[in-house]
N, C-alpha and C. Protein backbone atom coordinates (compact mmCIF):
# COMPACT_ATOMS: atom_id res chain seq x y z
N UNK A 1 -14.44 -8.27 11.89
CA UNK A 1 -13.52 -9.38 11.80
C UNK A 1 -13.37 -9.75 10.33
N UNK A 2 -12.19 -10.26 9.79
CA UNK A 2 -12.04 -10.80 8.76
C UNK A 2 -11.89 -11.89 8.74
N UNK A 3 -11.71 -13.14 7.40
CA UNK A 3 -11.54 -14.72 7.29
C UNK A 3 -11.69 -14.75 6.12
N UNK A 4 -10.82 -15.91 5.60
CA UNK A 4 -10.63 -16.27 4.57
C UNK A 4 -10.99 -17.29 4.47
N UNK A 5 -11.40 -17.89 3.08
CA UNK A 5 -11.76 -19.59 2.71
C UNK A 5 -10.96 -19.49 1.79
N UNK A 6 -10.27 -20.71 1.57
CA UNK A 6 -9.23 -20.78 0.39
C UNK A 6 -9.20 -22.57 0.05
N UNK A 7 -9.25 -22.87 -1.29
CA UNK A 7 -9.15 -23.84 -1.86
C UNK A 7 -8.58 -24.09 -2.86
N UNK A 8 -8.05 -25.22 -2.77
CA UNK A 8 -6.53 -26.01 -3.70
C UNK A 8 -6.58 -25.45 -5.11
N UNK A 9 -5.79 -24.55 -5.69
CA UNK A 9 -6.06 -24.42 -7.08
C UNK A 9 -7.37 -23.89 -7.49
N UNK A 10 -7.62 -22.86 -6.65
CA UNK A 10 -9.13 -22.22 -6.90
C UNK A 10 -8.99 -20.98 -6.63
N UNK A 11 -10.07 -19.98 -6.30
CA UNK A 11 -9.90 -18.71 -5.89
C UNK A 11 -10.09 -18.69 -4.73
N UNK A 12 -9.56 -17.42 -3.86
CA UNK A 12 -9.66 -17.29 -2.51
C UNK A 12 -10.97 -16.43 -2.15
N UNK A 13 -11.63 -16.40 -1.12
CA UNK A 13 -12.58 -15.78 -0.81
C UNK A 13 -12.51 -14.96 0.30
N UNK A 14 -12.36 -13.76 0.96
CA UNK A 14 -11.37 -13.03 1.87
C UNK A 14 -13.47 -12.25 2.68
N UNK A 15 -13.81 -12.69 4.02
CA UNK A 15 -15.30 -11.99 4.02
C UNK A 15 -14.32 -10.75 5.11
N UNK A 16 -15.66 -10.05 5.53
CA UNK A 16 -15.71 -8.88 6.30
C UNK A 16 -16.83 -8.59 7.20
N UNK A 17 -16.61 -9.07 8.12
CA UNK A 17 -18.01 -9.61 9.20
C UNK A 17 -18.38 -8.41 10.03
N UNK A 18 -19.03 -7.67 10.11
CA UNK A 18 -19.31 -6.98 11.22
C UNK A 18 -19.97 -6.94 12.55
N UNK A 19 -19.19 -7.71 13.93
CA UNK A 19 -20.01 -8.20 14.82
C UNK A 19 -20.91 -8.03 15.41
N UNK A 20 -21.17 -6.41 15.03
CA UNK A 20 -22.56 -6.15 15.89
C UNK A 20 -23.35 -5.64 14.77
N UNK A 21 -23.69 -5.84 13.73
CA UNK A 21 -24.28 -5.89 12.77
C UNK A 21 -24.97 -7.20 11.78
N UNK A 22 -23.97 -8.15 12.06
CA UNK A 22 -23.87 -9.57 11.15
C UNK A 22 -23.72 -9.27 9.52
N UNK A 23 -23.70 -7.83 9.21
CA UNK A 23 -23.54 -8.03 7.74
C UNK A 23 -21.94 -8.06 7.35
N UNK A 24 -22.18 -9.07 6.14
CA UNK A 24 -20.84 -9.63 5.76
C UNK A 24 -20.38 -9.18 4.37
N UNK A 25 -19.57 -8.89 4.09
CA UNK A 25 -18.67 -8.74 2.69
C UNK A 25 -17.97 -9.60 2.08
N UNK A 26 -18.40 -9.84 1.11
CA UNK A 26 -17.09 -10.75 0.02
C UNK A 26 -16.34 -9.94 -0.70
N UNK A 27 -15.18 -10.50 -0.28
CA UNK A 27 -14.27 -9.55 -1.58
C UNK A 27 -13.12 -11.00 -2.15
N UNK A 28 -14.01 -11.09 -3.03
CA UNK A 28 -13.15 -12.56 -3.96
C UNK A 28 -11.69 -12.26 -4.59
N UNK A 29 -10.76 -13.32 -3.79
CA UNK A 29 -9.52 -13.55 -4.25
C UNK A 29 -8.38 -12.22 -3.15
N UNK A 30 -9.54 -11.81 -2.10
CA UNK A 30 -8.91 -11.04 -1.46
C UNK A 30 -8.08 -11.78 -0.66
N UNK A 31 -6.86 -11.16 0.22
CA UNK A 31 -5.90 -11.82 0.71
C UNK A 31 -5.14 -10.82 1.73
N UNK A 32 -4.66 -10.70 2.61
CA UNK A 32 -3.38 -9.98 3.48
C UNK A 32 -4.47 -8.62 4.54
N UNK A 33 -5.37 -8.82 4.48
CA UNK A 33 -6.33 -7.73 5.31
C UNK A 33 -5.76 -6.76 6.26
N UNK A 34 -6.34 -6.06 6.71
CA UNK A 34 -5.44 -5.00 7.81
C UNK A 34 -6.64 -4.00 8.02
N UNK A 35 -7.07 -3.93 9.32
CA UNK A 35 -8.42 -2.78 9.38
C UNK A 35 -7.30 -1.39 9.84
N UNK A 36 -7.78 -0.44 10.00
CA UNK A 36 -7.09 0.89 10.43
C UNK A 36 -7.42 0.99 11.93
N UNK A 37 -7.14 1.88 12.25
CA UNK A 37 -6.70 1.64 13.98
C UNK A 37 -8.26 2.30 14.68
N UNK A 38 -9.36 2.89 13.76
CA UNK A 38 -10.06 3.53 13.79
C UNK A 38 -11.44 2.60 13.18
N UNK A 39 -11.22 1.81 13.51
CA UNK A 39 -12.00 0.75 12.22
C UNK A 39 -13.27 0.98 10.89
N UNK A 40 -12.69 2.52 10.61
CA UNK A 40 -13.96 2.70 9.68
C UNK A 40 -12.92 1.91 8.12
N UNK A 41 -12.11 1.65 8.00
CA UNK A 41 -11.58 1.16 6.79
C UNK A 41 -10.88 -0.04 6.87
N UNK A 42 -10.76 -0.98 5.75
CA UNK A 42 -10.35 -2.20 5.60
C UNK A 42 -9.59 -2.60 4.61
N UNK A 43 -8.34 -2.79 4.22
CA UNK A 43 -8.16 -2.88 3.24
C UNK A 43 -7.21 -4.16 2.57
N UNK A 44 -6.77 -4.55 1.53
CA UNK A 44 -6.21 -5.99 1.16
C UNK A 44 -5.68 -6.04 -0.24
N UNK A 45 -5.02 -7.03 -0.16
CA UNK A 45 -4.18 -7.32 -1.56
C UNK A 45 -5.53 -8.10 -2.76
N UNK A 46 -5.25 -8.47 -3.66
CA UNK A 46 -6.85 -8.81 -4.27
C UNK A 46 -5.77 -8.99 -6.03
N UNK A 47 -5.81 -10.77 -5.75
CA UNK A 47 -4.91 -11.00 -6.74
C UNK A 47 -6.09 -11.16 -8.13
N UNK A 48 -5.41 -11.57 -9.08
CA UNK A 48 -5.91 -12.23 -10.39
C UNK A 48 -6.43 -13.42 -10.00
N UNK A 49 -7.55 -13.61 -11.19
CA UNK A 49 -8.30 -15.29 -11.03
C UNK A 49 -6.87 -16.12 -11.27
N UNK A 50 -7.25 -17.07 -10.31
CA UNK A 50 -6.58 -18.38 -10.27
C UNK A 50 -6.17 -18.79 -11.70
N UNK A 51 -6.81 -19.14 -12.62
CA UNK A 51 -6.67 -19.62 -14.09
C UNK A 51 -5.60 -18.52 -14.85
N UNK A 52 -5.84 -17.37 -14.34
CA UNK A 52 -5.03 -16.33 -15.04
C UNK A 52 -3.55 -16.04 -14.48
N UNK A 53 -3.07 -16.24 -13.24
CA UNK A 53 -2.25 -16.79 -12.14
C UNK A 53 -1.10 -17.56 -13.06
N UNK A 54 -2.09 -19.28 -13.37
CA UNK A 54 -1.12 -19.76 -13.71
C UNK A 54 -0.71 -19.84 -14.78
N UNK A 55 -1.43 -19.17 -15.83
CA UNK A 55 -0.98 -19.02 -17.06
C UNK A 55 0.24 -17.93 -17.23
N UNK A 56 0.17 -16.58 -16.26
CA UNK A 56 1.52 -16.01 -15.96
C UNK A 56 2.23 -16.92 -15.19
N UNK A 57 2.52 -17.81 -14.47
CA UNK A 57 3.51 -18.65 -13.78
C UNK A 57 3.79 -18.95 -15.02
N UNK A 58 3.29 -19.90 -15.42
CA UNK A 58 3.90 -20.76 -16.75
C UNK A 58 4.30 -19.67 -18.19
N UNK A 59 3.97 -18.78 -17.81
CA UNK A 59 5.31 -17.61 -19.43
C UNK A 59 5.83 -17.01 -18.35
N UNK A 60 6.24 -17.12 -17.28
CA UNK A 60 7.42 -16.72 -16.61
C UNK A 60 6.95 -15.17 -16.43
N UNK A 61 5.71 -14.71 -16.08
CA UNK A 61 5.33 -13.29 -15.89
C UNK A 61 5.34 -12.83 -15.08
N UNK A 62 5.63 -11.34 -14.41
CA UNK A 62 5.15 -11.08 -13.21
C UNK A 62 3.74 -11.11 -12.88
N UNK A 63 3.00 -11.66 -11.45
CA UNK A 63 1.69 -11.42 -11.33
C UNK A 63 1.04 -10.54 -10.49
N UNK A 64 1.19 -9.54 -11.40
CA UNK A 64 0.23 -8.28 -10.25
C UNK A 64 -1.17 -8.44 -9.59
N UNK A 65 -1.04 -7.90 -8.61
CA UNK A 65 -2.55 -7.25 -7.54
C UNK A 65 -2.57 -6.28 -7.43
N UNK A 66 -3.69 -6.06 -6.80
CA UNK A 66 -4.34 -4.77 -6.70
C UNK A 66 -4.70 -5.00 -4.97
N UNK A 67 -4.63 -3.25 -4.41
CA UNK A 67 -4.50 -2.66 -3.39
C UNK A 67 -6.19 -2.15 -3.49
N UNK A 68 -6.81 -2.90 -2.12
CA UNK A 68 -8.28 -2.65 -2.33
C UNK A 68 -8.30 -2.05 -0.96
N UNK A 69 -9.00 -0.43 -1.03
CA UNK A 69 -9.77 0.02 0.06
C UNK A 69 -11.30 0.05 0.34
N UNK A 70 -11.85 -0.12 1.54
CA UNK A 70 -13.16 -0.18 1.99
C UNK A 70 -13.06 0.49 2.85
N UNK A 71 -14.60 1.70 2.38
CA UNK A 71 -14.90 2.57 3.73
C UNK A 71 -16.04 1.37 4.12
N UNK A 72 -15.87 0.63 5.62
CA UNK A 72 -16.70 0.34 5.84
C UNK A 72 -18.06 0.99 6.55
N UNK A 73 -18.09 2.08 6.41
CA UNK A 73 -19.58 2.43 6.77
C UNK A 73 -20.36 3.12 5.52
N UNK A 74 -19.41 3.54 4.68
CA UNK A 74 -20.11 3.90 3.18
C UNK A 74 -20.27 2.78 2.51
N UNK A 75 -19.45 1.78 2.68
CA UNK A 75 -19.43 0.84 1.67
C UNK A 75 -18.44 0.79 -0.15
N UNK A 76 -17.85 2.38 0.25
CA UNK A 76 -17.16 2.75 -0.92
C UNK A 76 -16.11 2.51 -1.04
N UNK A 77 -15.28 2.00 -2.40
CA UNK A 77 -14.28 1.18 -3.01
C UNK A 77 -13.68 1.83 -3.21
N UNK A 78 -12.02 1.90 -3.26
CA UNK A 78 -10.87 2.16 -4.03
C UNK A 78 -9.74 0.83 -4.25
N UNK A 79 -8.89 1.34 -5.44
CA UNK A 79 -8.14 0.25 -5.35
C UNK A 79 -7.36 0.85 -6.61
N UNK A 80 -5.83 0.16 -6.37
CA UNK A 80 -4.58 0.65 -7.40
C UNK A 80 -4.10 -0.80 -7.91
N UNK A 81 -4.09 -0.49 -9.20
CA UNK A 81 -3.66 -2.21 -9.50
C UNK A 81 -1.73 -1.53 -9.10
N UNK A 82 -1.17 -2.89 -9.75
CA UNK A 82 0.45 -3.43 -9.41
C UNK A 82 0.83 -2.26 -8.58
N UNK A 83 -0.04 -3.31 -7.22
CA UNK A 83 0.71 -2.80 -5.68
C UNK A 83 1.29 -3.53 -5.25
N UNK A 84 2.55 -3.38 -4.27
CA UNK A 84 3.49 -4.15 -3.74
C UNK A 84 3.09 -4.05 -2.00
N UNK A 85 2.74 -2.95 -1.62
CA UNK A 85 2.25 -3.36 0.05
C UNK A 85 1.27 -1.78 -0.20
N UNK A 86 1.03 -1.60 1.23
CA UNK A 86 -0.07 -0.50 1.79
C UNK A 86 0.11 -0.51 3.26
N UNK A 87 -0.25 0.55 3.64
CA UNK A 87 -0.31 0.71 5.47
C UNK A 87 -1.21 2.36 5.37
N UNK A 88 -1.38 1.76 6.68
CA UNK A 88 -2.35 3.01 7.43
C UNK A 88 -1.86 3.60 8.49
N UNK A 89 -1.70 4.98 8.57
CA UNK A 89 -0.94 5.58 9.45
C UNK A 89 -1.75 5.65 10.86
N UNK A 90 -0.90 5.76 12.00
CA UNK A 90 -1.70 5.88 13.52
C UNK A 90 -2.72 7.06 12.88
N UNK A 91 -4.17 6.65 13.95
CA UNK A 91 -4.99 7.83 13.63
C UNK A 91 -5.91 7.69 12.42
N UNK A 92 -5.42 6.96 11.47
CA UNK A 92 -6.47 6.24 10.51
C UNK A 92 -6.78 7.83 9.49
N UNK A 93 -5.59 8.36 9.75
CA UNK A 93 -5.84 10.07 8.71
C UNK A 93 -4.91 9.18 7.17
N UNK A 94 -4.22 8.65 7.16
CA UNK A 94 -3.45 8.29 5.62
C UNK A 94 -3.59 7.13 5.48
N UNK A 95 -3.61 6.76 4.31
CA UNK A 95 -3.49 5.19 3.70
C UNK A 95 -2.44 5.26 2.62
N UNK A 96 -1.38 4.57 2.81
CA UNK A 96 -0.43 4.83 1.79
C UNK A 96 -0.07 3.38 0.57
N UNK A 97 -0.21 3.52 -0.50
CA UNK A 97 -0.04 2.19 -1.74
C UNK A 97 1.34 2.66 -2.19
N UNK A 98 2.32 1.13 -1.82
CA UNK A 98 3.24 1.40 -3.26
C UNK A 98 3.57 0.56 -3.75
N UNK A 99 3.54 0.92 -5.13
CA UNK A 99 3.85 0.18 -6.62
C UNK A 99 4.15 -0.76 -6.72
N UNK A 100 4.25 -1.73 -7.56
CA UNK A 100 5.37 -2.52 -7.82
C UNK A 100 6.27 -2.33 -8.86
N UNK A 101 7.17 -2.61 -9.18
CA UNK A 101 8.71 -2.07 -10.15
C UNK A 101 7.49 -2.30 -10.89
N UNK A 102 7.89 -1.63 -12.25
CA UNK A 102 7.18 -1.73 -13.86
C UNK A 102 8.39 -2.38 -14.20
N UNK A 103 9.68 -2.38 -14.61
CA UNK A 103 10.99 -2.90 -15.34
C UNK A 103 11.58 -4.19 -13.70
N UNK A 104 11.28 -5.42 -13.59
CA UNK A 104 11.53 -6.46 -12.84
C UNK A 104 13.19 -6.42 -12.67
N UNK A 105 13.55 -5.88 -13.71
CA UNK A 105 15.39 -6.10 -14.04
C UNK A 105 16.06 -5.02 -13.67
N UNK A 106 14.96 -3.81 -13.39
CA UNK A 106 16.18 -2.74 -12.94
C UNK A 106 16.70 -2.42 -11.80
N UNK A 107 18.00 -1.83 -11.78
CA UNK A 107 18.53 -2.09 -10.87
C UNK A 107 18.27 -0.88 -9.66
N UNK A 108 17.58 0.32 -9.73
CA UNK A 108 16.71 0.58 -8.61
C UNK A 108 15.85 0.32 -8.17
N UNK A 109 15.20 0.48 -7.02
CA UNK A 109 14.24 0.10 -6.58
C UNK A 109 12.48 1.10 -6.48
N UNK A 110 13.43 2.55 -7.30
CA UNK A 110 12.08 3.19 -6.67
C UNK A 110 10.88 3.01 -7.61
N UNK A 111 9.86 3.07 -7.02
CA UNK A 111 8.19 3.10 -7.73
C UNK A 111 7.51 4.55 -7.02
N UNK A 112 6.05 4.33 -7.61
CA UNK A 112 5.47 5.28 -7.46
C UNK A 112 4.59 4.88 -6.17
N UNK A 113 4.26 5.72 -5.69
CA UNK A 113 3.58 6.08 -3.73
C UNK A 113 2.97 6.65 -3.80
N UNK A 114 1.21 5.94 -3.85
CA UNK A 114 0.14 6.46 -3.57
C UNK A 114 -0.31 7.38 -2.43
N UNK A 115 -0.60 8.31 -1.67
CA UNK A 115 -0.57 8.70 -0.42
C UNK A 115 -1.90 9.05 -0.50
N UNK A 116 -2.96 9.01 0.09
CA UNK A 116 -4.42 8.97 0.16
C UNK A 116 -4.85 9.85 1.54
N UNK A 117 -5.36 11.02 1.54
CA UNK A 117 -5.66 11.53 2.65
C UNK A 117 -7.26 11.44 2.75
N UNK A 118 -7.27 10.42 3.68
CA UNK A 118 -8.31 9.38 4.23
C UNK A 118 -9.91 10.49 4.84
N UNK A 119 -9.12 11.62 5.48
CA UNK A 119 -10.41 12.45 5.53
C UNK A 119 -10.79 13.28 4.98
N UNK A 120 -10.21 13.76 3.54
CA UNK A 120 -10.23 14.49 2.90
C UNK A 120 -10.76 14.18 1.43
N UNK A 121 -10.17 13.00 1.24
CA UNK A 121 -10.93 12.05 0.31
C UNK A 121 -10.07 12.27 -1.25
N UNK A 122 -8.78 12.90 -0.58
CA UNK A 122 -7.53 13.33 -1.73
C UNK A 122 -6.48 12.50 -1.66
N UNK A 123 -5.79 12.41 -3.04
CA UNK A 123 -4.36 11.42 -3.24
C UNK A 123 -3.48 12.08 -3.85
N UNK A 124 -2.34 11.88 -3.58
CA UNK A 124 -1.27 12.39 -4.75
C UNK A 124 -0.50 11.17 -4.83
N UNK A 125 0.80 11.27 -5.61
CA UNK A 125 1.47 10.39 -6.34
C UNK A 125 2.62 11.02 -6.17
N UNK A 126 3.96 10.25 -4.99
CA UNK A 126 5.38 10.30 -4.94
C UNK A 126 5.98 9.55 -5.73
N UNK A 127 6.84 9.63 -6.64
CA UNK A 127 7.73 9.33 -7.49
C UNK A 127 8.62 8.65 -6.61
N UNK A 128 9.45 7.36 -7.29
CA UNK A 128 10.46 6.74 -7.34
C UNK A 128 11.14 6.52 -5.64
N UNK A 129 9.67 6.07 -5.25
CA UNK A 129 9.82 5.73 -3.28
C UNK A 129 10.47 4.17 -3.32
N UNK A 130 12.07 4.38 -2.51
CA UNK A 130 12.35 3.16 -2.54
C UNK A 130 11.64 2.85 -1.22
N UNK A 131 12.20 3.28 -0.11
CA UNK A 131 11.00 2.57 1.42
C UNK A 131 10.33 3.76 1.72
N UNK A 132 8.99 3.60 2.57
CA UNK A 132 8.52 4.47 3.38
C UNK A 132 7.91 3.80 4.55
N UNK A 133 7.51 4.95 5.40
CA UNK A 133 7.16 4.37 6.77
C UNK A 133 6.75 5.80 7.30
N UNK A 134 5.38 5.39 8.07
CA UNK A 134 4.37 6.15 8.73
C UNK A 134 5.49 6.47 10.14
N UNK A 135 5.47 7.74 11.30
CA UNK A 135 5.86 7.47 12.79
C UNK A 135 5.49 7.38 12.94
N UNK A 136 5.58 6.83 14.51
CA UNK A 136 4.52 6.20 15.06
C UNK A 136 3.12 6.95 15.74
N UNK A 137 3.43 8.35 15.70
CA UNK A 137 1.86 8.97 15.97
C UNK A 137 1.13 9.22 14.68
N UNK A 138 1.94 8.64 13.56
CA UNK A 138 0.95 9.16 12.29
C UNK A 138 1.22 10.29 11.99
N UNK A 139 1.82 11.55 12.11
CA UNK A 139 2.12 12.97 12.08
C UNK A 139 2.81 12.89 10.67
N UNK A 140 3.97 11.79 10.52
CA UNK A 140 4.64 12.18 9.54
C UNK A 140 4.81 10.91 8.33
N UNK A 141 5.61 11.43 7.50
CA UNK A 141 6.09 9.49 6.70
C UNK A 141 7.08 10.14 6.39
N UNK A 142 8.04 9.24 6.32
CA UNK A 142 8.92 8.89 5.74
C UNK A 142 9.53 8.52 4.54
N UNK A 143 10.68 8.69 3.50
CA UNK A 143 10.62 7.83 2.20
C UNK A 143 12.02 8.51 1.88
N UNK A 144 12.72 7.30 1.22
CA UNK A 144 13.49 7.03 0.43
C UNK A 144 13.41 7.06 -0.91
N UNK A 145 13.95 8.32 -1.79
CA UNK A 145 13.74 8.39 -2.95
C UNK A 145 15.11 7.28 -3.63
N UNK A 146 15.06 6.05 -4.76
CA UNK A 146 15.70 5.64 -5.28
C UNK A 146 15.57 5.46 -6.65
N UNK A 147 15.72 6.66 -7.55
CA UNK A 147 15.62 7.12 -8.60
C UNK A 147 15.86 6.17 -10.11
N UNK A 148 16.38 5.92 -10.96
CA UNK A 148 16.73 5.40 -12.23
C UNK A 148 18.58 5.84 -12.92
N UNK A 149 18.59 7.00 -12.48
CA UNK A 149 19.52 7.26 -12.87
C UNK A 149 20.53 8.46 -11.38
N UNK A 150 20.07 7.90 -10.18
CA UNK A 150 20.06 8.39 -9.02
C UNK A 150 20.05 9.75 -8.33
N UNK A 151 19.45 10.81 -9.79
CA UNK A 151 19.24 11.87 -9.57
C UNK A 151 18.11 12.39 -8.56
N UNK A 152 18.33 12.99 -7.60
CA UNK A 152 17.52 13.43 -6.76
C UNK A 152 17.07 12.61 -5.91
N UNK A 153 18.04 11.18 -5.51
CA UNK A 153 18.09 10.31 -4.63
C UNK A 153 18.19 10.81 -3.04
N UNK A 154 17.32 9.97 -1.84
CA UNK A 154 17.65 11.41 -1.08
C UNK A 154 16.61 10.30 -0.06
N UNK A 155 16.24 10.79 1.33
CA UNK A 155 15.58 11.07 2.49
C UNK A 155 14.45 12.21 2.56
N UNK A 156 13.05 11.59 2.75
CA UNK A 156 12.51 13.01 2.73
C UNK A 156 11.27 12.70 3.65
N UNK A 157 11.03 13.98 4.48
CA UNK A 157 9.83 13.82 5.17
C UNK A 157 8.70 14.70 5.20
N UNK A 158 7.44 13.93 5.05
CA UNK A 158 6.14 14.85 4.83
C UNK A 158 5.81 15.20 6.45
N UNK A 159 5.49 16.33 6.44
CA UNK A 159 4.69 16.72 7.57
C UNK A 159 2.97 16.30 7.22
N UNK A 160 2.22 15.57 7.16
CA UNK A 160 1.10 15.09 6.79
C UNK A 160 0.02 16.11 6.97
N UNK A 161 -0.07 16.78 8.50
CA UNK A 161 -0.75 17.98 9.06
C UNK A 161 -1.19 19.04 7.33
N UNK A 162 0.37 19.44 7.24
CA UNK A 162 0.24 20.87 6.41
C UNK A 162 0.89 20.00 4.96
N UNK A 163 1.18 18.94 4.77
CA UNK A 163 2.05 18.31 3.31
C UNK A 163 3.17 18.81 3.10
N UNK A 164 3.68 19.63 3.94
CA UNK A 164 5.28 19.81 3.39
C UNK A 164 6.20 18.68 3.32
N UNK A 165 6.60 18.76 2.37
CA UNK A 165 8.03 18.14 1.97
C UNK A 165 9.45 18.76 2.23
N UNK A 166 9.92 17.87 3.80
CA UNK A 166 11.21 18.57 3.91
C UNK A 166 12.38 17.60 3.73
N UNK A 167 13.42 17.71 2.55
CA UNK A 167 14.34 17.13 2.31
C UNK A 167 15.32 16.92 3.58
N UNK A 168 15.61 15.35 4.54
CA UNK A 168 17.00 15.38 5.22
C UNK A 168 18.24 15.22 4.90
N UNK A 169 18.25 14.30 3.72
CA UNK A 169 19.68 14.53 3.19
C UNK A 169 19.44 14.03 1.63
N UNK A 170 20.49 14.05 0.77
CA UNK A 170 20.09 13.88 -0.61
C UNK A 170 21.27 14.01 -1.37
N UNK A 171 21.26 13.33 -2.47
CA UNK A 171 23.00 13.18 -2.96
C UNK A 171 22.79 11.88 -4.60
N UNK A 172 24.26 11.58 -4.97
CA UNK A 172 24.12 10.26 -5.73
C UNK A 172 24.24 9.21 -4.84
N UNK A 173 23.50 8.68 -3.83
CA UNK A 173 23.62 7.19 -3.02
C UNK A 173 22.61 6.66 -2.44
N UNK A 174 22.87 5.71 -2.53
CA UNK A 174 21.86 5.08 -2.13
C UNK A 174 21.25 4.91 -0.36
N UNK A 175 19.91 5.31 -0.11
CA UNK A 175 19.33 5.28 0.58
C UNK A 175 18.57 4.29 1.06
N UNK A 176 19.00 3.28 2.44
CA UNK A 176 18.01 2.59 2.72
C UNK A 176 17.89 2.54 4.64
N UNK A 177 16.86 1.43 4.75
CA UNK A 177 17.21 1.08 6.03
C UNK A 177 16.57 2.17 7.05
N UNK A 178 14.98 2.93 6.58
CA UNK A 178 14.23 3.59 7.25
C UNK A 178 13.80 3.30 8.36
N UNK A 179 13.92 4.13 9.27
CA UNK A 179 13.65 3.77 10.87
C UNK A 179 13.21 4.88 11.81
N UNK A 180 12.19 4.92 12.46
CA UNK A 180 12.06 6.39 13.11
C UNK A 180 12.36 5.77 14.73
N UNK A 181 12.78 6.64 15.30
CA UNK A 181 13.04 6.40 16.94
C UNK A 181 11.55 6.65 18.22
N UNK A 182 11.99 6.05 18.90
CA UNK A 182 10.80 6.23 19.60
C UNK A 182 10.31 7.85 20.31
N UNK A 183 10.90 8.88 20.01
CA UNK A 183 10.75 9.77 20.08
C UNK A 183 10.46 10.50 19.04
């Protein structure tokens, strides 16, 4: 189970309880939790100290976090600073991080897409992912490339099994509005 304590203008405190164990985890200033469907992993957003927060509010900064993973039975850490979300695919085989813009003003949307193969204990790095999305058995993901200068803008899907990358469509336009069907 997870819980948070949070206080006015302070830091947040995010624990990690294990009910048939009682041992607990702090992970300070953690926030947005999500266990995997498999419950050996846990993972959360994990902002800046409070004091440092509002000193970017007040110069008008962006304020990045960081994307924190926990194997909870090793006890072993990962984490990507300026992340914008994360998910775990059915099956608890991928954990996927992506970015947040580096340039706030530009006018694409894509960043970089952590993809973490959870039993293997390997990551690579997709370029300029405007959306992605796991199906729903976990087999595959999804992603929207939305480039800088919209070269090689496009639809593309990993087979996760073997990692192929098979392009569905691809062009100068823009791609959004990812959705897999229930089949």
């Amino acid at each position: 189970i997870t819980f948070g304590y949070q206080k006015p203008e302070a830091d947040d405190m995010l624990y990690v309880k294990n009910l048939e164990t009682d041992k607990e985890i702090e992970i300070p200033r953690g926030s947005r939790p999500q266990f995997s469907d498999d419950s050996r992993w846990v993972a959360c957003m994990v902002s800046l100290p409070f004091k440092e927060i509002e000193k970017l509010r007040k110069d008008k900064k962006p304020i990045p976090e960081k994307a924190q993973l926990m194997n909870l039975r090793t006890g072993e850490n990962f984490s990507w600073e300026n992340a914008a979300s994360f998910s775990f695919s059915k099956g608890s085989k991928f954990f996927a991080v992506k970015k947040t813009k580096p340039d706030p003003d530009a006018k694409h949307n894509g960043t970089d897409l952590i993809l973490r193969n959870l039993e293997k204990g390997v990551e690579g790095n997709i370029g300029s992912v405007g959306e992605f999305q796991f199906n729903k058995p976990g087999t595959m993901l999804s992603y929207t490339v939305d480039a800088r200068d919209k070269s090689g803008n496009g639809v593309i899907v990993i087979y996760l099994s073997s990692g192929v990358h098979r392009p569905l469509d691809n062009g100068e336009a823009d791609y959004a509005r990812l959705a897999w069907d229930e089949q």
